[in-house]
Protein backbone atom coordinates (compact mmCIF):
# COMPACT_ATOMS: atom_id res chain seq x y z
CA UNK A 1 35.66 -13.12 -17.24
CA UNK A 2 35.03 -9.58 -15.97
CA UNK A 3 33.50 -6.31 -17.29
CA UNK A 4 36.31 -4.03 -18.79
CA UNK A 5 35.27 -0.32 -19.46
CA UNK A 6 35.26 0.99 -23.14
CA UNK A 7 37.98 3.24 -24.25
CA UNK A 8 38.09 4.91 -28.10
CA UNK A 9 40.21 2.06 -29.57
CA UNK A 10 37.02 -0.50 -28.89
CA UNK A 11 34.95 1.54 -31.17
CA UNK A 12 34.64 -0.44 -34.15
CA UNK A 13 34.66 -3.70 -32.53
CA UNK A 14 31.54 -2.62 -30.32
CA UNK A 15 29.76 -0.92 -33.42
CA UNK A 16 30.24 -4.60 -35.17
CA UNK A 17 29.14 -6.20 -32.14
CA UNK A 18 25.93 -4.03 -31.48
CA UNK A 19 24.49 -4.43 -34.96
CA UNK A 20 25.08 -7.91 -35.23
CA UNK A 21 23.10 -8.28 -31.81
CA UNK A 22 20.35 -6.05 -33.11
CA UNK A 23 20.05 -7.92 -36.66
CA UNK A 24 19.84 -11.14 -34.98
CA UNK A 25 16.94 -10.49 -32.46
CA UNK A 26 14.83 -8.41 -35.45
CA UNK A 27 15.56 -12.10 -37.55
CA UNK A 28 14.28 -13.77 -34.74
CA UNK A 29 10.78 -11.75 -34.67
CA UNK A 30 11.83 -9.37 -31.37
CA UNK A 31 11.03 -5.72 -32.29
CA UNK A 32 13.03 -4.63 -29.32
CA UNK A 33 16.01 -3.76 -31.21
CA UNK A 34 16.54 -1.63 -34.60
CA UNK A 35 20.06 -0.59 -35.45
CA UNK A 36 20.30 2.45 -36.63
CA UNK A 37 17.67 3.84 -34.59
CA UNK A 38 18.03 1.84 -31.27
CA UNK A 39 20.97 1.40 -30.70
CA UNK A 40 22.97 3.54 -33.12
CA UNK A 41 26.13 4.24 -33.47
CA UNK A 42 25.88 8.10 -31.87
CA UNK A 43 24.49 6.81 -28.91
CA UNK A 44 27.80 3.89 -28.23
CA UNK A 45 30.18 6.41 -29.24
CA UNK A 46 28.88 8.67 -25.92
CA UNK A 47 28.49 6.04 -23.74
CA UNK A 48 32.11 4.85 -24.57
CA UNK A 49 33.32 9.13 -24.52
CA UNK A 50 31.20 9.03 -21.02
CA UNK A 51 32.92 6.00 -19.62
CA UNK A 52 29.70 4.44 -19.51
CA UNK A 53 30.14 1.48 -21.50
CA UNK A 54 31.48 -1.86 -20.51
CA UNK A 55 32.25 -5.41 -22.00
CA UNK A 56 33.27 -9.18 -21.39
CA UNK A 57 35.66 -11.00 -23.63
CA UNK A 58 35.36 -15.02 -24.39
CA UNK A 59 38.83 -14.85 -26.02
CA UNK A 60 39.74 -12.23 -28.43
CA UNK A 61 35.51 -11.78 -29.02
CA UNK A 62 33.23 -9.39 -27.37
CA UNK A 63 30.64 -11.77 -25.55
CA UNK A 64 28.78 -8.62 -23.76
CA UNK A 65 28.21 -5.68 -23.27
CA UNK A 66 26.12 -2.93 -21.24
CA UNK A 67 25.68 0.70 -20.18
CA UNK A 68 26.04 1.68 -16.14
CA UNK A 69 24.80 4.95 -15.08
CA UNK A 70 24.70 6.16 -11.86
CA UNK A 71 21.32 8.66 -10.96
CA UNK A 72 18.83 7.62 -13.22
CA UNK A 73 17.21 9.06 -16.75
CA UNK A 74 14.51 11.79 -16.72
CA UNK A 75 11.75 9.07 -18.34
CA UNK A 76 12.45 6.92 -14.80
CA UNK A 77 10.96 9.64 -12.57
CA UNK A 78 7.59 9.17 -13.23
CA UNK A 79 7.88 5.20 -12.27
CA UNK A 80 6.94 4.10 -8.69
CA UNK A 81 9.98 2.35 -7.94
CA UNK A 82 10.27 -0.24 -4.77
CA UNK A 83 13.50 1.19 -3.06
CA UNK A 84 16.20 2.81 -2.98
CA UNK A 85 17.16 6.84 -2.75
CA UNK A 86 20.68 6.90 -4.64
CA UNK A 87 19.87 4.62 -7.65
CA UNK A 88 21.94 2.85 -10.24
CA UNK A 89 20.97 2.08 -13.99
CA UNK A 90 22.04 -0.31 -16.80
CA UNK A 91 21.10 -0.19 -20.55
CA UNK A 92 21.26 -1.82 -23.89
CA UNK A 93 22.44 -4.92 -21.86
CA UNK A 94 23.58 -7.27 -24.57
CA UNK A 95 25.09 -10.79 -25.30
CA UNK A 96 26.45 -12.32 -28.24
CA UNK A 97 23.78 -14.74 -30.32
CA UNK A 98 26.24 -17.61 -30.65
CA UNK A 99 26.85 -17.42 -26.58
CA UNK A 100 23.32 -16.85 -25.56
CA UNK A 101 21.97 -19.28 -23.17
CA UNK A 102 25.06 -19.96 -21.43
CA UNK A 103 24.51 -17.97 -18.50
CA UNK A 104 26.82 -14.85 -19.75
CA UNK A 105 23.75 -12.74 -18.92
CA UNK A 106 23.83 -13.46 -15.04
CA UNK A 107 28.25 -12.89 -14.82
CA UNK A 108 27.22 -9.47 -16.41
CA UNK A 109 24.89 -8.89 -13.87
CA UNK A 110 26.91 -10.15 -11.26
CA UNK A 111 29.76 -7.19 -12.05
CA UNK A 112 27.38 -4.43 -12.73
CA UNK A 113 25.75 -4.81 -9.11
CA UNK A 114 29.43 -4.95 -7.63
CA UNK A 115 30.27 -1.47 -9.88
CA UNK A 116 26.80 0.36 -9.11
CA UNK A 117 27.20 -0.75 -5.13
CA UNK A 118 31.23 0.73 -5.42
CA UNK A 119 29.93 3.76 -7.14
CA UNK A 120 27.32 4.67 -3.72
CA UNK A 121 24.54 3.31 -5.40
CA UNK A 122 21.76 1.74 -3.22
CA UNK A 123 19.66 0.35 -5.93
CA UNK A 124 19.78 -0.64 -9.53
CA UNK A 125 16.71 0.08 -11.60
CA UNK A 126 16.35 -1.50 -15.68
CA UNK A 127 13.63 -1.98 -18.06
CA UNK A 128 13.50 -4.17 -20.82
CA UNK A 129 10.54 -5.06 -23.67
CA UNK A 130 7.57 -6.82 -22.46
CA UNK A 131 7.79 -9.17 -25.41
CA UNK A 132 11.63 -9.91 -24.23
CA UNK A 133 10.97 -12.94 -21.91
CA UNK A 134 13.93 -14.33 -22.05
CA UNK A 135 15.21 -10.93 -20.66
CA UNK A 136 12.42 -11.02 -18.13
CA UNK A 137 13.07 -14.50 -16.32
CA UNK A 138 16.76 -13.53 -16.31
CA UNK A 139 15.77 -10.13 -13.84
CA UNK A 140 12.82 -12.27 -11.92
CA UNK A 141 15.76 -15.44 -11.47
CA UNK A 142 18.29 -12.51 -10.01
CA UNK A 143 15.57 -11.31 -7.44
CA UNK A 144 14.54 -8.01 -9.45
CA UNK A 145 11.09 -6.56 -8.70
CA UNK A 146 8.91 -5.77 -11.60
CA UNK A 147 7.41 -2.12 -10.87
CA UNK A 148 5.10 -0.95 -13.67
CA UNK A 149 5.72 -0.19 -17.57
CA UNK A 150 6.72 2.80 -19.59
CA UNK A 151 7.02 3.76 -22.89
CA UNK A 152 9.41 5.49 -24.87
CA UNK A 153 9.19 7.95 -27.21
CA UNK A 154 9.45 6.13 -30.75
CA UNK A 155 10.12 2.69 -29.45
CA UNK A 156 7.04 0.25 -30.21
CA UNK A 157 5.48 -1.38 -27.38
CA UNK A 158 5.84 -0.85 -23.85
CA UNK A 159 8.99 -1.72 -21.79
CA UNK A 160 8.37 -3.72 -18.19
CA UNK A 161 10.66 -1.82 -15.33
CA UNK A 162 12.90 -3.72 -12.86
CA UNK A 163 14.34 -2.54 -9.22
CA UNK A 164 16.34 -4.20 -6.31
CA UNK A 165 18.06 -3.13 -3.43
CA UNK A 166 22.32 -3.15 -3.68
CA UNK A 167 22.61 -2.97 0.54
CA UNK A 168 21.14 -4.23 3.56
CA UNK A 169 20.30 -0.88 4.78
CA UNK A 170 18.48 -0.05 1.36
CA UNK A 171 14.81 1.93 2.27
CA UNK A 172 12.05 0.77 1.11
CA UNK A 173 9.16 3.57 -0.87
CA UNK A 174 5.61 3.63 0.21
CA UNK A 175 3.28 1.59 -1.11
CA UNK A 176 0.23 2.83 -2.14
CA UNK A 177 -2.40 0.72 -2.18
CA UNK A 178 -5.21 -0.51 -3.83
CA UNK A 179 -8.53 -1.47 -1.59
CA UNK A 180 -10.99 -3.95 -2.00
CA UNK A 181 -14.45 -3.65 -0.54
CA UNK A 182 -17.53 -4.65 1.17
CA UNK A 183 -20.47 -4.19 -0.60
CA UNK A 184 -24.28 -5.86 -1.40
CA UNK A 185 -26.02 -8.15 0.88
CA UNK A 186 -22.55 -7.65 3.23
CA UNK A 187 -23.46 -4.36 3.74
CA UNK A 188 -26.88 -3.65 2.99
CA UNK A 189 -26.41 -0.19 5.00
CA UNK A 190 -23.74 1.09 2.51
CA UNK A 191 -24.23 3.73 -0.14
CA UNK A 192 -22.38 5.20 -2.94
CA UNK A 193 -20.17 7.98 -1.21
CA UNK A 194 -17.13 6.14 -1.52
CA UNK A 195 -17.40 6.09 -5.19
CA UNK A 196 -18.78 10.01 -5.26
CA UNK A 197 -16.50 11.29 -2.44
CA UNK A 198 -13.48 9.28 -3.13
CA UNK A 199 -13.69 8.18 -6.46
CA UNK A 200 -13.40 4.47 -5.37
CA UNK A 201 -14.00 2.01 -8.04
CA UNK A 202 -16.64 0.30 -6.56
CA UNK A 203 -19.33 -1.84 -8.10
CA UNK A 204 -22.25 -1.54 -5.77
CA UNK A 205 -24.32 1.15 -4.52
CA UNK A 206 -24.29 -0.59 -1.53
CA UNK A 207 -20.86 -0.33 -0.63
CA UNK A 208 -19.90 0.07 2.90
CA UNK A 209 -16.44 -0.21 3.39
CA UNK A 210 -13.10 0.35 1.36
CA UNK A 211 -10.76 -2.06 3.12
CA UNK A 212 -7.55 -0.17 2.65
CA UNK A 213 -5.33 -2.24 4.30
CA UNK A 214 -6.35 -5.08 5.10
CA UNK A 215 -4.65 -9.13 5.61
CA UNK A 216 -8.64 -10.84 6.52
CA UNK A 217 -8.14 -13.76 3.93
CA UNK A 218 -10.53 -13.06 1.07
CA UNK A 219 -10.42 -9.43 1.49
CA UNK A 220 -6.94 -8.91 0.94
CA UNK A 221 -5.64 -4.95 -0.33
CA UNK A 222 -2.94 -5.17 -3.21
CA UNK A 223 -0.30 -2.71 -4.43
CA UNK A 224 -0.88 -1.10 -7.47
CA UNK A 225 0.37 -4.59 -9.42
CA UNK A 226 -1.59 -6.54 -7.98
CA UNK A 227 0.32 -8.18 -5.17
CA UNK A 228 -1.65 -8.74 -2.11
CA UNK A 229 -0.53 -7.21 1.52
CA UNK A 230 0.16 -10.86 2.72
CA UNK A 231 2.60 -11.52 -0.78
CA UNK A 232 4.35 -8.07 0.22
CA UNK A 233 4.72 -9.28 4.20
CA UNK A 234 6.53 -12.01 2.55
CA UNK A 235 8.64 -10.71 0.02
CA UNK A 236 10.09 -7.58 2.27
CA UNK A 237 9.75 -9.33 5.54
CA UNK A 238 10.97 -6.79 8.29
CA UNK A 239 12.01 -3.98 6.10
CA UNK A 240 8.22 -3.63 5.14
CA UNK A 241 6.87 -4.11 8.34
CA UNK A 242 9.45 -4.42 11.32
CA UNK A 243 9.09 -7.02 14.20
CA UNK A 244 5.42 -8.24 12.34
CA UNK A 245 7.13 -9.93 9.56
CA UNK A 246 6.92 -13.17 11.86
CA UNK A 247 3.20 -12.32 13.51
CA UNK A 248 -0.17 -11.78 11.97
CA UNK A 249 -0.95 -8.49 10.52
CA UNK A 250 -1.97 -6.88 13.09
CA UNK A 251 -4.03 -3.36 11.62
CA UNK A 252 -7.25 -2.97 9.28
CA UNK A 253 -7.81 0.64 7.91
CA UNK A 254 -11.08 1.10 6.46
CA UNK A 255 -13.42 4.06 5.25
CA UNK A 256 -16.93 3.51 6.09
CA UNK A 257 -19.94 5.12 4.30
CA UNK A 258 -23.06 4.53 6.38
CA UNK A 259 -25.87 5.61 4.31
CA UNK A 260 -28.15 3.78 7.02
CA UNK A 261 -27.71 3.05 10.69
CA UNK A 262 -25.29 0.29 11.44
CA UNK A 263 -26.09 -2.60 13.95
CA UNK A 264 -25.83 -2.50 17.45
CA UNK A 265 -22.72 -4.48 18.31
CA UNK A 266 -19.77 -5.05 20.15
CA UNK A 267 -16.41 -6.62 19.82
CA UNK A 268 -14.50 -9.09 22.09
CA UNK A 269 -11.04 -8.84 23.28
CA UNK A 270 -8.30 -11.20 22.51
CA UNK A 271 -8.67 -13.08 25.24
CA UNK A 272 -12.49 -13.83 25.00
CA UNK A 273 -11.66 -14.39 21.40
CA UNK A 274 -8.51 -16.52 21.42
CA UNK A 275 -10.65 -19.18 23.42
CA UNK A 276 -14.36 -18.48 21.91
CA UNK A 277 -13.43 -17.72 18.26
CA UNK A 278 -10.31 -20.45 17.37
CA UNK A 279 -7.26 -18.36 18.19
CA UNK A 280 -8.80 -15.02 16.45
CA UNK A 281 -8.05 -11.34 17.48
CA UNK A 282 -10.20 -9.16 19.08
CA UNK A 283 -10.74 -5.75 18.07
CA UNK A 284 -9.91 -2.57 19.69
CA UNK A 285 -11.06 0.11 17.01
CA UNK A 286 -10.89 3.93 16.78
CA UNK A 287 -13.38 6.32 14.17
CA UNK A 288 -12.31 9.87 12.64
CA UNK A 289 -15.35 11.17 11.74
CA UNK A 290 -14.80 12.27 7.87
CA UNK A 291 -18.45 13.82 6.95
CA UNK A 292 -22.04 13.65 8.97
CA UNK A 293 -25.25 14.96 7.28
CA UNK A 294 -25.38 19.05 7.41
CA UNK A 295 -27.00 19.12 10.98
CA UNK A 296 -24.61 16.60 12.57
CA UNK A 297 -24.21 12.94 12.91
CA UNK A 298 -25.25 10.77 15.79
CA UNK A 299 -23.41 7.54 16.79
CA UNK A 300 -24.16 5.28 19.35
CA UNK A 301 -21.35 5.01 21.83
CA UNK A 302 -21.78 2.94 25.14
CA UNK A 303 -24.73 1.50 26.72
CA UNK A 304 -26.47 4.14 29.54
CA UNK A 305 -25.36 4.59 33.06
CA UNK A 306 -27.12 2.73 35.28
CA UNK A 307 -27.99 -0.25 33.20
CA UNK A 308 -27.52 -3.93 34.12
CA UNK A 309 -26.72 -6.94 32.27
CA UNK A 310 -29.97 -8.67 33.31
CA UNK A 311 -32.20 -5.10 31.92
CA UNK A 312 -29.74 -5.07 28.82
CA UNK A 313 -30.14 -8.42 27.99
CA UNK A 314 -33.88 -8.44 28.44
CA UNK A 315 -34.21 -5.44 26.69
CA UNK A 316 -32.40 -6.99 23.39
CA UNK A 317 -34.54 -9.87 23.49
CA UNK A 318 -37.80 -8.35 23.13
CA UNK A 319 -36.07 -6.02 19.95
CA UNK A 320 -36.93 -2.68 19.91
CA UNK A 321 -36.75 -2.19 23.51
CA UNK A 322 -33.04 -1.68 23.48
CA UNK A 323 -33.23 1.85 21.68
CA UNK A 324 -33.86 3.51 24.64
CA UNK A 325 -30.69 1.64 27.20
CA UNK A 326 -28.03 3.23 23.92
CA UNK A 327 -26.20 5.78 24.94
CA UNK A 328 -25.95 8.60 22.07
CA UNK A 329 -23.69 11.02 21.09
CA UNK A 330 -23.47 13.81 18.68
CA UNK A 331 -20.55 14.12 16.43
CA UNK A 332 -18.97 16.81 13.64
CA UNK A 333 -16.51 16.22 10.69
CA UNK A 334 -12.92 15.92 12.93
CA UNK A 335 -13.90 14.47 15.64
CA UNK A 336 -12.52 11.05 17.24
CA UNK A 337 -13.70 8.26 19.03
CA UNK A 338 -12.17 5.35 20.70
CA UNK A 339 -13.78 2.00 20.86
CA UNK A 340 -12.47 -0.80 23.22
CA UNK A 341 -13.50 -3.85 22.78
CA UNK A 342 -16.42 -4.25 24.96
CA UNK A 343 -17.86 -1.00 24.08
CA UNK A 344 -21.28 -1.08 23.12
CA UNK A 345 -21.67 1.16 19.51
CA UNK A 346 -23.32 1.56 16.15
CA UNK A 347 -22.53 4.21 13.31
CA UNK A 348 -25.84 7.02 12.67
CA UNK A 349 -26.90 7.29 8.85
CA UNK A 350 -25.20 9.79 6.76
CA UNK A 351 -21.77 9.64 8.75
CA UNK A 352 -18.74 8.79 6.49
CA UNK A 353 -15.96 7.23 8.64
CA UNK A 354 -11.92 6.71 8.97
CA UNK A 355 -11.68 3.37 10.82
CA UNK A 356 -8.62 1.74 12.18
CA UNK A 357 -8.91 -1.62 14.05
CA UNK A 358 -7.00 -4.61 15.17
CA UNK A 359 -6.87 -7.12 12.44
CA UNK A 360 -10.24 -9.14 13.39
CA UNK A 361 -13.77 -9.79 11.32
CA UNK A 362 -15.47 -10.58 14.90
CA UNK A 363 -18.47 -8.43 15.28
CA UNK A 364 -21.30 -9.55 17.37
CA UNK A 365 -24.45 -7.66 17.05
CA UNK A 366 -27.10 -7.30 19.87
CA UNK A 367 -29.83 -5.29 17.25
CA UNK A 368 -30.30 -4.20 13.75
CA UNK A 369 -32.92 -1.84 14.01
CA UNK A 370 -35.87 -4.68 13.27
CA UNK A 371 -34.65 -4.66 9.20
CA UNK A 372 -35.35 -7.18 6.89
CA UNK A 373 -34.40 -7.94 3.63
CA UNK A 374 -36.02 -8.52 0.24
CA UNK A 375 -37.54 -11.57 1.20
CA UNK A 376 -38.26 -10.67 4.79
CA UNK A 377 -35.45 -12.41 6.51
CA UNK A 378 -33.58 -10.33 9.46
CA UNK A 379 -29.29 -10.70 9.70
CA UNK A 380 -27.98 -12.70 12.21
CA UNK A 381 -28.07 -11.41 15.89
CA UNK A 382 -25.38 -13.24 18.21
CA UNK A 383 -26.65 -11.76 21.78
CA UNK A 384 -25.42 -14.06 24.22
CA UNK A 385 -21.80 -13.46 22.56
CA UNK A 386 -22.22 -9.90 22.47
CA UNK A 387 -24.09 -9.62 26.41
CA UNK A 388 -20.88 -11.76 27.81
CA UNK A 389 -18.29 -9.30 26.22
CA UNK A 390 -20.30 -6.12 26.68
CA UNK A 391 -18.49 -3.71 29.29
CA UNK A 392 -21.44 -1.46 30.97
CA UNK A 393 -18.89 1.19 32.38
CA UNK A 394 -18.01 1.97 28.92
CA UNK A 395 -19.73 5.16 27.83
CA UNK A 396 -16.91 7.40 26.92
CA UNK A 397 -17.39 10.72 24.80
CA UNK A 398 -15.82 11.50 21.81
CA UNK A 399 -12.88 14.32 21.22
CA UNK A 400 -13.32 17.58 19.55
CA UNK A 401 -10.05 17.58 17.68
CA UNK A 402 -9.28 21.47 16.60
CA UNK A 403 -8.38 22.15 12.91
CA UNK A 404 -4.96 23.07 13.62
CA UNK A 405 -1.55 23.36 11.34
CA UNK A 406 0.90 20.16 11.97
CA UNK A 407 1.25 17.28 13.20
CA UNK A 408 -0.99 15.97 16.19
CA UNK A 409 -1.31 12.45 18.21
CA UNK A 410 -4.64 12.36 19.30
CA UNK A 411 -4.64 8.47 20.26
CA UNK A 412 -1.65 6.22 21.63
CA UNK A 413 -3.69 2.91 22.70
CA UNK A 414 -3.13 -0.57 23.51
CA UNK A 415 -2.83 -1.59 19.97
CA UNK A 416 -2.43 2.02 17.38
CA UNK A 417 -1.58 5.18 17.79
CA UNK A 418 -2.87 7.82 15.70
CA UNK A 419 -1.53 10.98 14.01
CA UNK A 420 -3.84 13.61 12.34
CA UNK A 421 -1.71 15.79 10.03
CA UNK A 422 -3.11 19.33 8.52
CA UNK A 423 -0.46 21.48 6.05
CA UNK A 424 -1.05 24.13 4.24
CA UNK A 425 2.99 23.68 3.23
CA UNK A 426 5.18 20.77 4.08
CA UNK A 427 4.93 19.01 7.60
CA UNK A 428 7.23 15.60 8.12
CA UNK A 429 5.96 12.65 9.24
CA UNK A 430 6.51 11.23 12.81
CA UNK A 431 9.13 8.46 13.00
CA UNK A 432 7.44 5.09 11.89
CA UNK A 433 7.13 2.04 14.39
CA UNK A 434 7.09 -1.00 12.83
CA UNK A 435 4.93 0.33 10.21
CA UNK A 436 2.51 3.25 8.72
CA UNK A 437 -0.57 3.49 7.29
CA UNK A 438 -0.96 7.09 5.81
CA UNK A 439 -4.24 8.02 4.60
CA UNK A 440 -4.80 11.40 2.86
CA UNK A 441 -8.48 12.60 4.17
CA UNK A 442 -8.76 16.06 2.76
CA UNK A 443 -7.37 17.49 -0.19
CA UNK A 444 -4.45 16.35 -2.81
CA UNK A 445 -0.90 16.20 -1.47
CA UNK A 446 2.27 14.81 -2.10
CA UNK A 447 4.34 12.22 0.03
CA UNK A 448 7.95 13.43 -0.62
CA UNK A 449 11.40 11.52 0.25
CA UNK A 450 14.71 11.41 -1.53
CA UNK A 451 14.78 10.18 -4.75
CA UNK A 452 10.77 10.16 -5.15
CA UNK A 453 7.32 11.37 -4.35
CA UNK A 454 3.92 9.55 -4.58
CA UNK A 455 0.81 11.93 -5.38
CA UNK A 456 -2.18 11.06 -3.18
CA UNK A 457 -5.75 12.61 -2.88
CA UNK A 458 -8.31 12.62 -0.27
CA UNK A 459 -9.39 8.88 0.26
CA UNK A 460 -5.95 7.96 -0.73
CA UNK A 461 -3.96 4.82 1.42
CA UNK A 462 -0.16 4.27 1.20
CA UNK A 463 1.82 1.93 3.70
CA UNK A 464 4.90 3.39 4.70
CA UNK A 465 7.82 0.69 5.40
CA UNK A 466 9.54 0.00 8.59
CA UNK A 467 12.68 0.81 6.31
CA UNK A 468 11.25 4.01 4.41
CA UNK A 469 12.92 7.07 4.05
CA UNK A 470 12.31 10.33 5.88
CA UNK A 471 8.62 11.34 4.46
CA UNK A 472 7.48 14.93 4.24
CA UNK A 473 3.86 15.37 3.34
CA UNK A 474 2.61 18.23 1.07
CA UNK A 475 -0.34 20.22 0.92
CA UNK A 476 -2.58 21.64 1.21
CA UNK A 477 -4.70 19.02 2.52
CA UNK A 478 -5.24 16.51 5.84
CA UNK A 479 -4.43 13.27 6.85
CA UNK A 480 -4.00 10.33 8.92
CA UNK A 481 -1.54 8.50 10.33
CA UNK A 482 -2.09 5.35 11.92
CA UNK A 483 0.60 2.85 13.33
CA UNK A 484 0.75 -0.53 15.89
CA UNK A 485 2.15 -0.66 19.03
């Protein structure tokens, strides 16, 4: 059995054949289906004059039938598909009643990949009703990727949207993604700027970070259906994310709103970590400073010259004392700081942060300003962690990054590099290693590629796929680009 394309002479068999299909899923109590309206007989008599319109024969009886386009209908472009630039479709898929269940569906699909992949196509896109479940476990058995719902006009309910790749070499969209946060008693120095600024949907005016992308088990980001980064690592392996598909994660993008000073800390590198902290990361980290109260923001970067271990740690014993051994810096909206592990630094009230990091929750924290909670208890200090890790020649300075038009690499560390971006037209992004995590940080813009575009506005994430498609970013507007090395 094999599809056969439609000619005139098929008319009234496929007329017969598309009402009886219709009738029998309205008896059954499916509303998918009304002939006459959907599918009438106008509508098979173009796809047959179109060459559109295919069928399978048990015998001399038309088992099934379906629609192949190739490009897609105007409705589709408002979907955020998965992948794919030159895409296929398929429609009013349908098998006979007194043959359904035999696996007919699946041979249909079967040829109508094999056509759409002869035609050029690189990915076949379908929808079907979300009350259709039989319809629904046939696309999730055959590897389809649910991607949203839509609606058409005059059809009732809502219709659940299906992609997957026809080639090896098919590119993967941006994701963009949805964060999830520390807030409350985890960060009791957090305000409500993400929510004001950004229009996060946070629950807490004590929120202090948006975890954008982020793999720490418990705080896992999702795509917009819910699918959490590690589920997505799995399901597109190294076309999502290169040579990490068989490694940890190994980035965490965050935006920080510090409506009160931060702790004191430091962070350990992977060595000290690997054999103090169970195999973990350590964390090499890097701030873009997004917005600092109206005279400026301070930050405390590095420890002061001249200081030894033995004055430090004495110093953070007896509390307070340490305040005067921090080295402090004054930053602006733009500018960038680096912070190796071992470097000695807190975040000043009022400064709202971009913050990219290695993949690691280890923070150890010398001082936290002598604060105290409702019920007088101070948070956990770990200073014989932080004093063994703590590098006293690190007391860099930040960079003053000019507002300039295109595309600019300000950092290229160890672990990330880092991209800002500023357009006032279009600007295409650098070529992606391994992986990208574009954040928008000024403005509303538009990610373009072929065969799609994602809208994104300041505070906005999206990872961009080992496998995506060449990106051009619209503005006007800024952003970041941050990607592992």
């Amino acid at each position: 059995m094999e599809l056969i394309r439609a000619t005139e002479r098929d008319v009234d068999e496929l007329l017969a054949f598309y009402q009886h299909v219709a009738d029998t899923m309205e008896e059954k109590g499916l509303q998918q289906w009304h002939w006459g309206r959907y599918p009438n007989e106008e509508m098979i008599r173009e796809d047959i004059a179109l060459g559109d319109l295919y069928y399978m024969l048990e015998g001399d009886t038309i088992a099934a039938a379906v629609v192949l386009m190739t490009g897609q209908e105007k409705e589709y472009d408002r979907l955020q598909w998965s992948c794919g630039v030159k895409p296929g479709i398929f429609h009013r898929l349908a098998v006979h009643p007194a043959m359904q269940g035999a696996g007919l569906g699946g041979l249909v699909l079967d040829d109508v990949l094999q056509l759409l992949r002869r035609s050029g196509c690189d990915c076949v896109r379908c929808d079907t009703s979300e009350k259709n479940r039989h319809a629904i476990r046939l696309y999730e058995k055959l590897g389809f990727r649910p991607c949203g719902t839509m609606k058409w006009p005059d059809a009732p309910g809502r219709n659940v949207c299906f992609d997957k790749p026809l080639k090896r070499e098919t590119p993967l969209w941006p994701i963009p993604m949805v964060p999830v946060f520390r807030d409350g008693k985890m960060t009791p120095w957090g305000g409500s700027r993400l929510k004001e600024i950004f229009g996060k949907e946070t629950k807490d005016d004590r929120t202090g970070e948006s975890m954008e992308v982020s793999c720490i088990p418990g705080l896992e980001s999702r795509d917009r259906l819910g699918r959490t980064l590690p589920e997505l690592v799995r399901e597109f392996g190294a076309k999502l994310v290169g040579d990490y598909a068989d490694q940890p994660f190994p980035l965490l993008l965050k935006l920080i709103d510090a409506r009160e000073k931060l702790s004191v800390q430091v962070h350990p590198n992977d060595t000290y970590a690997a054999a103090r902290e169970d195999g973990k990361l350590g964390k090499n980290e890097a701030w873009l400073v997004l917005d600092t109260p109206p005279k400026g923001g301070e930050l405390v970067y590095g420890i002061r010259p001249g200081t030894t271990l033995q004055e430090l740690e004495e110093a953070c014993k007896a509390g307070s004392a340490v305040e005067k051994l921090l080295n402090r810096v004054k930053v602006n909206p733009g500018d960038v700081c680096y912070i190796p592990a071992g470097c000695v630094h807190s975040v000043g009230e009022g400064i709202l942060l971009y913050e990219i990091q290695e993949t690691s929750d280890l923070t150890y924290r010398f001082y936290d300003w002598d604060r105290t909670d409702e019920k007088g208890k101070r948070r956990e200090l770990h200073i014989s962690k932080a004093l063994d890790v703590t590098d006293l020649r690190c007391a860099p300075v930040p960079l003053r990054v000019e507002k300039s038009f295109g595309v600019k690499r300000v950092l290229s560390e160890e672990r990330f590099t880092l991209d800002l971006i500023r357009t006032n037209g279009i600007e295409m992004l650098p070529a992606v290693h391994g992986f990208g995590i574009l954040t928008v940080t000024e403005g509303e813009m538009e990610l373009r590629f072929a065969g799609g575009s994602v809208r994104m506005k300041a505070g906005d994430t999206c990872l961009i796929p080992c496998s995506s498609p060449d990106l051009a970013l619209v503005g006007p507007g800024a952003a970041a680009l941050a990607m592992p090395v």
